[in-house]
C-alpha atoms as a PDB file:
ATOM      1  CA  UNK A   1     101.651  78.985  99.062  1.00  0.00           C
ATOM      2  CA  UNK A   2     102.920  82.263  99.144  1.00  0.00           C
ATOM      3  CA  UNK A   3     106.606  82.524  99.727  1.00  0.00           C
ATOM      4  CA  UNK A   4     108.547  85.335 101.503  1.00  0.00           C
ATOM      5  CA  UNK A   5     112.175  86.310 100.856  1.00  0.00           C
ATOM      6  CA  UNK A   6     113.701  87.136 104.313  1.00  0.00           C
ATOM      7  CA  UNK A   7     116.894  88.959 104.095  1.00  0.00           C
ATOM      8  CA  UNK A   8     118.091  86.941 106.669  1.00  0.00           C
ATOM      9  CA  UNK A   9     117.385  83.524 106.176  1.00  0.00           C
ATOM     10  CA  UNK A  10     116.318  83.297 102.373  1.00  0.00           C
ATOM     11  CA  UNK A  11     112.982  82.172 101.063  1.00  0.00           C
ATOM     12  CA  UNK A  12     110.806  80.720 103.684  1.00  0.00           C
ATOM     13  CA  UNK A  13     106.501  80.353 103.622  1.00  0.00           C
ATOM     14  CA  UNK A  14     104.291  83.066 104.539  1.00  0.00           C
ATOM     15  CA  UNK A  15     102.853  81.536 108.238  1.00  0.00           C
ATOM     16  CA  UNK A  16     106.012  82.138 109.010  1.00  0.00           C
ATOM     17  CA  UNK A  17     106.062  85.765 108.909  1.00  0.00           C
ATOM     18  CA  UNK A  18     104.311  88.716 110.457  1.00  0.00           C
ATOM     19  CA  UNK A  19     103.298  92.044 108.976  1.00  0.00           C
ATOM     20  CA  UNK A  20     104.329  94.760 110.940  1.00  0.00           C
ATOM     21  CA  UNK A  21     103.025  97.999 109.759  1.00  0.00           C
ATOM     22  CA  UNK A  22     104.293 100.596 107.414  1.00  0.00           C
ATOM     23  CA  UNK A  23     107.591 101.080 106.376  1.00  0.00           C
ATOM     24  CA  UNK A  24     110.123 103.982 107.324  1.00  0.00           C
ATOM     25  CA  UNK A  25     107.760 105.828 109.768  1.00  0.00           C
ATOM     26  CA  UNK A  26     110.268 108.321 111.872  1.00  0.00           C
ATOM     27  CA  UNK A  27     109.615 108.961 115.574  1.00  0.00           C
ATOM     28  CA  UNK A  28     109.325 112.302 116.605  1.00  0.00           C
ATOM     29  CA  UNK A  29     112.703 113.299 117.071  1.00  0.00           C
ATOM     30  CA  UNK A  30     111.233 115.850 120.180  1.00  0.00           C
ATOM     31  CA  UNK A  31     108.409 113.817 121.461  1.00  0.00           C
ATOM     32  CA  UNK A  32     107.950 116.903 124.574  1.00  0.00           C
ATOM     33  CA  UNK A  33     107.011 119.299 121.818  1.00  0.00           C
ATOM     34  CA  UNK A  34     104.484 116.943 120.060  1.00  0.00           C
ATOM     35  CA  UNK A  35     100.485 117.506 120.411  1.00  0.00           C
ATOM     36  CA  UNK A  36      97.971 115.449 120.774  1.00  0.00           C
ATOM     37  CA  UNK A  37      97.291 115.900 117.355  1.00  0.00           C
ATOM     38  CA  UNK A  38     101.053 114.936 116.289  1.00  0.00           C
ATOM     39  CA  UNK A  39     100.931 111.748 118.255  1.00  0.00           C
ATOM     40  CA  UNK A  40      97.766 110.563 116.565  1.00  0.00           C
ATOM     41  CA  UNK A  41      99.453 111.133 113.063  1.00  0.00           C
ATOM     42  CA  UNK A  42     102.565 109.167 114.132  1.00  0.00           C
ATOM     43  CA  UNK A  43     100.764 106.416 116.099  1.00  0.00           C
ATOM     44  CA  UNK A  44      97.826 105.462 114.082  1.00  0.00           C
ATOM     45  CA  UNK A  45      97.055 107.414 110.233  1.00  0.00           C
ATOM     46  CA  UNK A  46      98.991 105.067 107.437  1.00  0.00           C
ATOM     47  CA  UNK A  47      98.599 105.491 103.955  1.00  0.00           C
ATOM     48  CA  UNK A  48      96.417 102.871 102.244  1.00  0.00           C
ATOM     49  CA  UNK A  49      97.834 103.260  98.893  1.00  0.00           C
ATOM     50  CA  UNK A  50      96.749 100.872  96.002  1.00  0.00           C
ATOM     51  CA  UNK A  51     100.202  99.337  94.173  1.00  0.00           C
ATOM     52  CA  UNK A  52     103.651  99.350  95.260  1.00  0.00           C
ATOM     53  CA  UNK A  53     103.828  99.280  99.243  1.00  0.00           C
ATOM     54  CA  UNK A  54     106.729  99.355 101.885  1.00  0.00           C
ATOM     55  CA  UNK A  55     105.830  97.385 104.671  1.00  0.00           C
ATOM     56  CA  UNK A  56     107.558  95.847 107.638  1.00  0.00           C
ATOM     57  CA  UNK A  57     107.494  92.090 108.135  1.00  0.00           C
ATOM     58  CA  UNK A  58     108.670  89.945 111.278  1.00  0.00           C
ATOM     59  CA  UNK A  59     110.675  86.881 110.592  1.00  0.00           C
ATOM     60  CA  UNK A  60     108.417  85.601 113.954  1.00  0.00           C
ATOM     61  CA  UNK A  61     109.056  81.650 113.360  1.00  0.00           C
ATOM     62  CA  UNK A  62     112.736  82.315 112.081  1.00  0.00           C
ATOM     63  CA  UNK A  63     115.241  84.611 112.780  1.00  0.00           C
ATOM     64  CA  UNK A  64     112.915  86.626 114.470  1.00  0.00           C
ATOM     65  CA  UNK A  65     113.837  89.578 113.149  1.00  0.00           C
ATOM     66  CA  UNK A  66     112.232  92.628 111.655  1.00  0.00           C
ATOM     67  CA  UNK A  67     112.855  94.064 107.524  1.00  0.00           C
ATOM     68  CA  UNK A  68     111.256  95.807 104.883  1.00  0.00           C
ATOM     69  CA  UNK A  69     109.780  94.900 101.650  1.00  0.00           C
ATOM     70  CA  UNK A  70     108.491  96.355  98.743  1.00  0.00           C
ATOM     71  CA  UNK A  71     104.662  94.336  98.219  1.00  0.00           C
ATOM     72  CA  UNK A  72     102.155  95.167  95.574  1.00  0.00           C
ATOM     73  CA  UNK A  73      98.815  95.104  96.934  1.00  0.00           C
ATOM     74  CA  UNK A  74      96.853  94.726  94.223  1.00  0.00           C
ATOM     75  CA  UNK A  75      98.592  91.420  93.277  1.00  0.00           C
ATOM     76  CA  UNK A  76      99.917  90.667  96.798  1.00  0.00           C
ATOM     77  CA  UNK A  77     103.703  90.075  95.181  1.00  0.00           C
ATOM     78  CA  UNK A  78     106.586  90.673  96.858  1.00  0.00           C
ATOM     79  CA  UNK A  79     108.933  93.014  94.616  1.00  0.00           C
ATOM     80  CA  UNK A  80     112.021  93.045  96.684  1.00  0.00           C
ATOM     81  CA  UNK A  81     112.843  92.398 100.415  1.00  0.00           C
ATOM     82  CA  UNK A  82     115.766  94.335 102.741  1.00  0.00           C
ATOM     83  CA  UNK A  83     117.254  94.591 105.909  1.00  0.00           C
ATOM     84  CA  UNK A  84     116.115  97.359 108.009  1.00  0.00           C
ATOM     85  CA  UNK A  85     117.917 100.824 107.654  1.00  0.00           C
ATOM     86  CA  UNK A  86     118.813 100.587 104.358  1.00  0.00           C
ATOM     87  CA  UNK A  87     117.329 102.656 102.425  1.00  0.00           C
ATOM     88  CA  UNK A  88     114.003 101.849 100.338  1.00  0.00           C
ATOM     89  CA  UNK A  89     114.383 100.434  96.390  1.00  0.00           C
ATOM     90  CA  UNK A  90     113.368 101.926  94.032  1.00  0.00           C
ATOM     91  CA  UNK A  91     110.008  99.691  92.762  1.00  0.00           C
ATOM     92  CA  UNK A  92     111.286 100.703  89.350  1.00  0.00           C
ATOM     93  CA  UNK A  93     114.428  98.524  89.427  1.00  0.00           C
ATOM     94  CA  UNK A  94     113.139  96.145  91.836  1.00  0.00           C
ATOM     95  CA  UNK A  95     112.380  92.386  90.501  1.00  0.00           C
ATOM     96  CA  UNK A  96     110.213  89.985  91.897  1.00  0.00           C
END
């Protein structure tokens, strides 16, 4: 079973938990002066990239709270795991 580090709570099982999108995507800070364009590129185009991820996770059967983590997709680890608004780790340094 694949275990999840929550920031909040500590190591719990994966039902648990639900994924919540990419990491660190900004809101327009003017949303008036956005296009249609602008508000397809927020709401809906992700990157897909192959390796070292950040996501956002939902502690949904816990603390019910949102964080980040650093997840390698090809091997579906976990690298590291943090509270929301801190800034992102670097992979690098990061240990699973």
């Amino acid at each position: 079973m694949l275990l999840i580090n929550c920031p909040y709570c500590g190591e719990r099982p994966e039902p648990e938990f639900v994924y919540g999108g990419e990491a660190h995507i900004a809101r327009p800070k003017d949303p008036d002066s956005q296009g249609p364009q602008d508000w397809v590129r927020y709401l809906y185009r992700r990157d897909n990239t192959r390796g070292v991820h950040a996501e956002r996770w939902r502690h949904t059967h816990g603390c019910g709270r949102f964080f980040n983590a650093l997840r390698d997709t090809t091997t579906d680890h976990f690298l590291v795991t943090y509270k929301t608004g801190e800034p992102r780790p670097d992979p690098a340094k990061a240990t699973p």
